[in-house]
Protein backbone atom coordinates (compact mmCIF):
# COMPACT_ATOMS: atom_id res chain seq x y z
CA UNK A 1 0.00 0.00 0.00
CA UNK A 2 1.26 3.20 -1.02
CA UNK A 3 -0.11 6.55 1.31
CA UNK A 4 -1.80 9.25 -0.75
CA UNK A 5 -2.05 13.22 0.11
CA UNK A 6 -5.69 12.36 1.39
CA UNK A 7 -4.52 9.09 3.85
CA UNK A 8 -1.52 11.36 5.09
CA UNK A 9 -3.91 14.36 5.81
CA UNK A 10 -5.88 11.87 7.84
CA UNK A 11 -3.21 10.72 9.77
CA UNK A 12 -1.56 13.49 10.33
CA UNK A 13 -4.77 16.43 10.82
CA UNK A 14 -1.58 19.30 11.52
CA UNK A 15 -1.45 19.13 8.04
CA UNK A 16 -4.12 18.68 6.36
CA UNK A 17 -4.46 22.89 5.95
CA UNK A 18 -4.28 23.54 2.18
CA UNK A 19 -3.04 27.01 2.26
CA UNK A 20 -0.25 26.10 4.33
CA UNK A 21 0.65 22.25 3.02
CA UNK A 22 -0.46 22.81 -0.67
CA UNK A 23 -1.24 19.23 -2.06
CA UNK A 24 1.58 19.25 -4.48
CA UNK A 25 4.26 19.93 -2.31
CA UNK A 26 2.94 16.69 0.09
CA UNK A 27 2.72 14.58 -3.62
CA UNK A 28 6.24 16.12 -4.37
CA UNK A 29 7.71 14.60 -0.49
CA UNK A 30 5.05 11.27 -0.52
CA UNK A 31 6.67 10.46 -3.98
CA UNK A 32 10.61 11.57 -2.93
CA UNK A 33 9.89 9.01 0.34
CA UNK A 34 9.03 5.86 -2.12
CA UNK A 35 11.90 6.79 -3.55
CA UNK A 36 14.65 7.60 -0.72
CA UNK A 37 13.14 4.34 1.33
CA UNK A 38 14.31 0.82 1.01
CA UNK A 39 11.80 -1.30 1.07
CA UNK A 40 13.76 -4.10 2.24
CA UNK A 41 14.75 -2.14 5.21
CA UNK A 42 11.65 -0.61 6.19
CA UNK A 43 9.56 -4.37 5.24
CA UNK A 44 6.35 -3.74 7.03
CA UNK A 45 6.40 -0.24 8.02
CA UNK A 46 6.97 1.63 4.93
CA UNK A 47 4.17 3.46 4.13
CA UNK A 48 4.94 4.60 8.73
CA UNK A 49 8.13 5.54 7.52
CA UNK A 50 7.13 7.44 4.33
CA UNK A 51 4.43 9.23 6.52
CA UNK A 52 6.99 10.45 8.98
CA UNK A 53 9.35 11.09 6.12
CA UNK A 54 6.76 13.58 4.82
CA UNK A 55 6.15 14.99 8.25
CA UNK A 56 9.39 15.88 8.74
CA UNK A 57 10.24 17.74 5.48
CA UNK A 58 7.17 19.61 5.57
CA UNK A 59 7.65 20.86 9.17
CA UNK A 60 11.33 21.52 7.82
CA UNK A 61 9.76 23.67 4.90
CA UNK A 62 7.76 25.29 7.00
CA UNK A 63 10.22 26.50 9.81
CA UNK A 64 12.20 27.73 6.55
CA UNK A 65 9.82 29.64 4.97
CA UNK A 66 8.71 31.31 8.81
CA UNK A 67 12.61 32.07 9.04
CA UNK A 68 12.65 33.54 5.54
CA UNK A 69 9.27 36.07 6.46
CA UNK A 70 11.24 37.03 9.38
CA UNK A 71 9.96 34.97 12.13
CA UNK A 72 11.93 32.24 13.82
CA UNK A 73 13.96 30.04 11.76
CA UNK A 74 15.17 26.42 12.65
């Protein structure tokens, strides 16, 4: 099973805000996991680790662009 933009939302409600998590930059980071992941490594938890994989790079994103609008950075 392979998570989608809608499963992640559900999973993860912090960002399931359009305006701030556009849909296209969480398909950009769902597909970049599939592809960064082994799948022999992960085995069963895969589609856990590509949801946390997403998680992380769009809180990253988001700390940057606060940092960039003058607020505080990471």
């Amino acid at each position: 099973m392979t998570i989608t933009t809608a499963s992640f939302r559900a999973q993860f409600p912090a960002f399931a805000n359009v305006a701030v998590f556009p849909d296209p930059q969480v398909d950009f980071y769902i597909t970049l996991a599939y592809k960064m992941l082994i799948p022999d490594r992960w085995g069963n938890v895969l589609d856990e680790g590509a949801s946390l994989f997403v998680e992380h790079f769009l809180t990253l994103d988001r700390i940057a662009a606060a940092g960039a609008a003058g607020g505080a950075g990471g």
